[in-house]
C-alpha atoms as a PDB file:
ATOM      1  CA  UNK A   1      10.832 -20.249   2.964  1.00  0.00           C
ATOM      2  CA  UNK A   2      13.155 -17.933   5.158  1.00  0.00           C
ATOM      3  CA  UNK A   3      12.391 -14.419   6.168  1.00  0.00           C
ATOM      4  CA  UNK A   4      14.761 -11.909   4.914  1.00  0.00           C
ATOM      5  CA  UNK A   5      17.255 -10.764   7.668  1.00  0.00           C
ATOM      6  CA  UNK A   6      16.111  -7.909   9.858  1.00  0.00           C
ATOM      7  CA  UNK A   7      17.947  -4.609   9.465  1.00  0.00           C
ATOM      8  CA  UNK A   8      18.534  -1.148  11.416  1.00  0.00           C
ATOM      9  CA  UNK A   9      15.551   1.432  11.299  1.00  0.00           C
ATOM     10  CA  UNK A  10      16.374   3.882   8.850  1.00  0.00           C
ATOM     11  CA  UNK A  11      15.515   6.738  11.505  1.00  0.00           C
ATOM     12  CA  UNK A  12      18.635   8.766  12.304  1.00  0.00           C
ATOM     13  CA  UNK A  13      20.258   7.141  15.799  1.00  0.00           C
ATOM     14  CA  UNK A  14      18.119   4.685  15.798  1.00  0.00           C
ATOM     15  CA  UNK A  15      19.416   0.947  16.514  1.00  0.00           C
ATOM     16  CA  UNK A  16      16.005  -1.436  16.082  1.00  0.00           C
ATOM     17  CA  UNK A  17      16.220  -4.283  14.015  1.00  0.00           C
ATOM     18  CA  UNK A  18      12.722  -4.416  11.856  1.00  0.00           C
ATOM     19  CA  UNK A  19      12.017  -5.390   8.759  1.00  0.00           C
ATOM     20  CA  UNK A  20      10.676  -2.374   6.870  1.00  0.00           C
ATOM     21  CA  UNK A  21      12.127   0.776   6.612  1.00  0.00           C
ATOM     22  CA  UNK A  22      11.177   1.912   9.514  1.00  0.00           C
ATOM     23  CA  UNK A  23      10.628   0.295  13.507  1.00  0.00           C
ATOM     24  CA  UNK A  24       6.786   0.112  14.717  1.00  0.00           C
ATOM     25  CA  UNK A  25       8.245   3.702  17.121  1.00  0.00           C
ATOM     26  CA  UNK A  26       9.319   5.416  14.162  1.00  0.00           C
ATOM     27  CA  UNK A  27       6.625   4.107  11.269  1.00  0.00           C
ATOM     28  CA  UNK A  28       3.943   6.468  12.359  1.00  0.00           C
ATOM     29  CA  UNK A  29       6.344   9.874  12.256  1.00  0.00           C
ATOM     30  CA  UNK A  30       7.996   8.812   8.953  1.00  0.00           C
ATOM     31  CA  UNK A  31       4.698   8.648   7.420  1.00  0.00           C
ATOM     32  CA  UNK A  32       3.166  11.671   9.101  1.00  0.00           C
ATOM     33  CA  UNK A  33       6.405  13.618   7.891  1.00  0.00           C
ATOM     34  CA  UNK A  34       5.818  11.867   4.079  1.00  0.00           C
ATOM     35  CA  UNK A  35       2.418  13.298   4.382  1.00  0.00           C
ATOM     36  CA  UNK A  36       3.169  16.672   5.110  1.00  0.00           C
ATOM     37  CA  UNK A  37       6.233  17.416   3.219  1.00  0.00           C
ATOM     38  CA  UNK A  38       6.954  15.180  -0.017  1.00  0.00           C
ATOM     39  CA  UNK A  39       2.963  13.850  -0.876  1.00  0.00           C
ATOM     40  CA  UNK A  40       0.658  15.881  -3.507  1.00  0.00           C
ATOM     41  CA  UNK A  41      -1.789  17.705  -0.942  1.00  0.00           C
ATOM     42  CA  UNK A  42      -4.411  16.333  -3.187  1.00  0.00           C
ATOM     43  CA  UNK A  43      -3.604  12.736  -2.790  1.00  0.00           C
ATOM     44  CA  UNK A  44      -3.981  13.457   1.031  1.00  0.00           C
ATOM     45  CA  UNK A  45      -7.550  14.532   0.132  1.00  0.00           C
ATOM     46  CA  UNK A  46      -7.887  11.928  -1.771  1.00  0.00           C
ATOM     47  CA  UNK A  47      -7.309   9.153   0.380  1.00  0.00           C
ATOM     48  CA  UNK A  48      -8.497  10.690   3.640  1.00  0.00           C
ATOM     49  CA  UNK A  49     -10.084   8.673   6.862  1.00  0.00           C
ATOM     50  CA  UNK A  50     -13.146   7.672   4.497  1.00  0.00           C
ATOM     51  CA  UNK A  51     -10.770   6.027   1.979  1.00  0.00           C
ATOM     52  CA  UNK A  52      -9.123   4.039   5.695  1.00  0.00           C
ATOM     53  CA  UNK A  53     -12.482   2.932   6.067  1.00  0.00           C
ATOM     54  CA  UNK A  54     -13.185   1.310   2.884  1.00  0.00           C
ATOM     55  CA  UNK A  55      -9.789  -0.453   2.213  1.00  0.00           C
ATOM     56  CA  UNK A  56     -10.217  -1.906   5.970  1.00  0.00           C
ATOM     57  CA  UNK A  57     -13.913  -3.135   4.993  1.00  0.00           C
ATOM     58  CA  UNK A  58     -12.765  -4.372   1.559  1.00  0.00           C
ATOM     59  CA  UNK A  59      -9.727  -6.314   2.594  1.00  0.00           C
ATOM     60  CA  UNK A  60     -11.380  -8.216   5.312  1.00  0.00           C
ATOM     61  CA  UNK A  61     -13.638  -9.220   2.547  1.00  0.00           C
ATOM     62  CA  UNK A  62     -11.457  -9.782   0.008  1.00  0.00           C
ATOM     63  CA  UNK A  63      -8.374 -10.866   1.447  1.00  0.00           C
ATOM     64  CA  UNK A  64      -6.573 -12.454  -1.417  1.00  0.00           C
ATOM     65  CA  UNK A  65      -4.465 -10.685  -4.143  1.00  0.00           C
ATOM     66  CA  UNK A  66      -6.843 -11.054  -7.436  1.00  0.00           C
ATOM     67  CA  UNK A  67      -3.895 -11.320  -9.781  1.00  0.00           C
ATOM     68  CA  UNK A  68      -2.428 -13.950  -7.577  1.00  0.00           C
ATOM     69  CA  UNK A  69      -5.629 -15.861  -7.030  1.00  0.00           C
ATOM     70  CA  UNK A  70      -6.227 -15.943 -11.159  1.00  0.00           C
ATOM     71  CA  UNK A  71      -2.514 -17.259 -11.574  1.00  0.00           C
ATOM     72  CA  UNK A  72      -3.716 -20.459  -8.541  1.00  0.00           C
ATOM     73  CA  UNK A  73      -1.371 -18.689  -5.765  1.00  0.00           C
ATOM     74  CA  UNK A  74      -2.659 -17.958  -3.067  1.00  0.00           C
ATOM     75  CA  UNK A  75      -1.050 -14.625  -1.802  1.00  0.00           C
ATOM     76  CA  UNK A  76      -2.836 -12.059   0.826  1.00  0.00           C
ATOM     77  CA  UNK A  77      -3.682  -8.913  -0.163  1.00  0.00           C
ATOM     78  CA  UNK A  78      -1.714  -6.348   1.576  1.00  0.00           C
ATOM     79  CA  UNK A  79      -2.994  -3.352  -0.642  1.00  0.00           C
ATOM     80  CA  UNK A  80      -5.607  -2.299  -2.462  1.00  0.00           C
ATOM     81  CA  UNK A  81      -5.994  -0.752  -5.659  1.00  0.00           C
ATOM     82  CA  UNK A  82      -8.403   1.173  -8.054  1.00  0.00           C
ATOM     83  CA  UNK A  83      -8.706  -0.079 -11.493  1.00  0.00           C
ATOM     84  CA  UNK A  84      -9.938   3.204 -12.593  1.00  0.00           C
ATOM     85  CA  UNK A  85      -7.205   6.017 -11.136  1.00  0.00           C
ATOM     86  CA  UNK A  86      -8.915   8.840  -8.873  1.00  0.00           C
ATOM     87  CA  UNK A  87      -7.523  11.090 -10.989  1.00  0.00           C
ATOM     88  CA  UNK A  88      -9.391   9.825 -14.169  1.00  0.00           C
ATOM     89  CA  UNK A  89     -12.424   9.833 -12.296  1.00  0.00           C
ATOM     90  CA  UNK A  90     -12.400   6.688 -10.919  1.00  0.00           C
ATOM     91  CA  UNK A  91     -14.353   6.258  -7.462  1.00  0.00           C
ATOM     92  CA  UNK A  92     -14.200   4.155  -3.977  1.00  0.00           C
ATOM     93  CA  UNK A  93     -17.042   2.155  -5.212  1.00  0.00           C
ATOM     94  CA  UNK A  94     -16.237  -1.716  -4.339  1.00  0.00           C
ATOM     95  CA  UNK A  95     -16.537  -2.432  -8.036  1.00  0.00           C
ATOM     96  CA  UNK A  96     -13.599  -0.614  -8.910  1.00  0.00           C
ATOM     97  CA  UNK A  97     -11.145  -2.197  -5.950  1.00  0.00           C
ATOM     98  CA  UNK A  98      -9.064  -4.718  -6.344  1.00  0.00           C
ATOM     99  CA  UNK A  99      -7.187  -6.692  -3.309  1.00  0.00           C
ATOM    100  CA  UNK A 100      -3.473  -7.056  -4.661  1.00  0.00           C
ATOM    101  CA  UNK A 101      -0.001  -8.304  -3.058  1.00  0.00           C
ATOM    102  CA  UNK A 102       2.983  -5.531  -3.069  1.00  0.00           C
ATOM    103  CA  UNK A 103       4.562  -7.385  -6.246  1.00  0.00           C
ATOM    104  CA  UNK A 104       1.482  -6.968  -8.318  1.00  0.00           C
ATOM    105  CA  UNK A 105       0.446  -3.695  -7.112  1.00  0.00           C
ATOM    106  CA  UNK A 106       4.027  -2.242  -7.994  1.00  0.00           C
ATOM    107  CA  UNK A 107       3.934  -4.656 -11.148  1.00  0.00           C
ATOM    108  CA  UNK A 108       0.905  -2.959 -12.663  1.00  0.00           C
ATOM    109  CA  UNK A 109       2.149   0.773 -11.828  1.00  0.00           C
ATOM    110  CA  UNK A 110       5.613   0.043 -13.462  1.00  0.00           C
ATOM    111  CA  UNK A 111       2.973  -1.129 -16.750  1.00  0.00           C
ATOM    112  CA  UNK A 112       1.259   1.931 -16.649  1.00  0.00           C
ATOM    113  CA  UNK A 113       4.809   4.269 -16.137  1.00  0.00           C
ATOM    114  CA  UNK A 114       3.410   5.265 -12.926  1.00  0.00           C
ATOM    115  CA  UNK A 115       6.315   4.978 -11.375  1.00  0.00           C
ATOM    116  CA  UNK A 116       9.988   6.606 -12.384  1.00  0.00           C
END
């Protein structure tokens, strides 16, 4: 199957083809900017260096999106998610990650009105 078509970085004046939002130069300040500005200071607690750590350990061990794998497709995991939120006292304990694909992930937030 084809890739999409690559399109101009969404940073102002900026010409790069990618095909995210943002080129590799300007991924890293968009993000840093998202943290500071528009994201829920607790989330950046939250989801600190320690919560880097354990996504990187769990998706090199679980490197297949579950909802995908139950359906027979096999689709890598490019996120992970808690079953049980954070915020409804959920942990980082392995037994409540899951390794999901984008689709899913967004799938199951739009299920719980997570999203707008």
């Amino acid at each position: 199957m084809p890739y999409k078509a690559k399109k101009p970085c969404a940073h102002r004046g900026c010409a790069a083809l990618t095909s995210g939002r943002y080129c590799p130069a300007h991924a890293k300040q968009a993000m840093k900017n998202y943290n500071k500005f528009q994201r829920d200071p607790d989330s950046n607690k939250r989801y600190g260096s320690e919560w880097r750590k354990i996504r990187k350990i769990f998706l090199a061990s679980n490197p297949l999106c579950g909802i995908c794998r139950e359906a027979g497709r096999l689709t890598p995991a490019e996120t992970v998610h808690h079953k049980h939120k954070l915020t409804d006292g959920g942990t980082h304990d392995l037994d409540n990650l899951m390794g999901l694909c984008w689709s899913c992930h967004s799938r199951l937030h739009a299920e719980d009105g997570d999203y707008f």
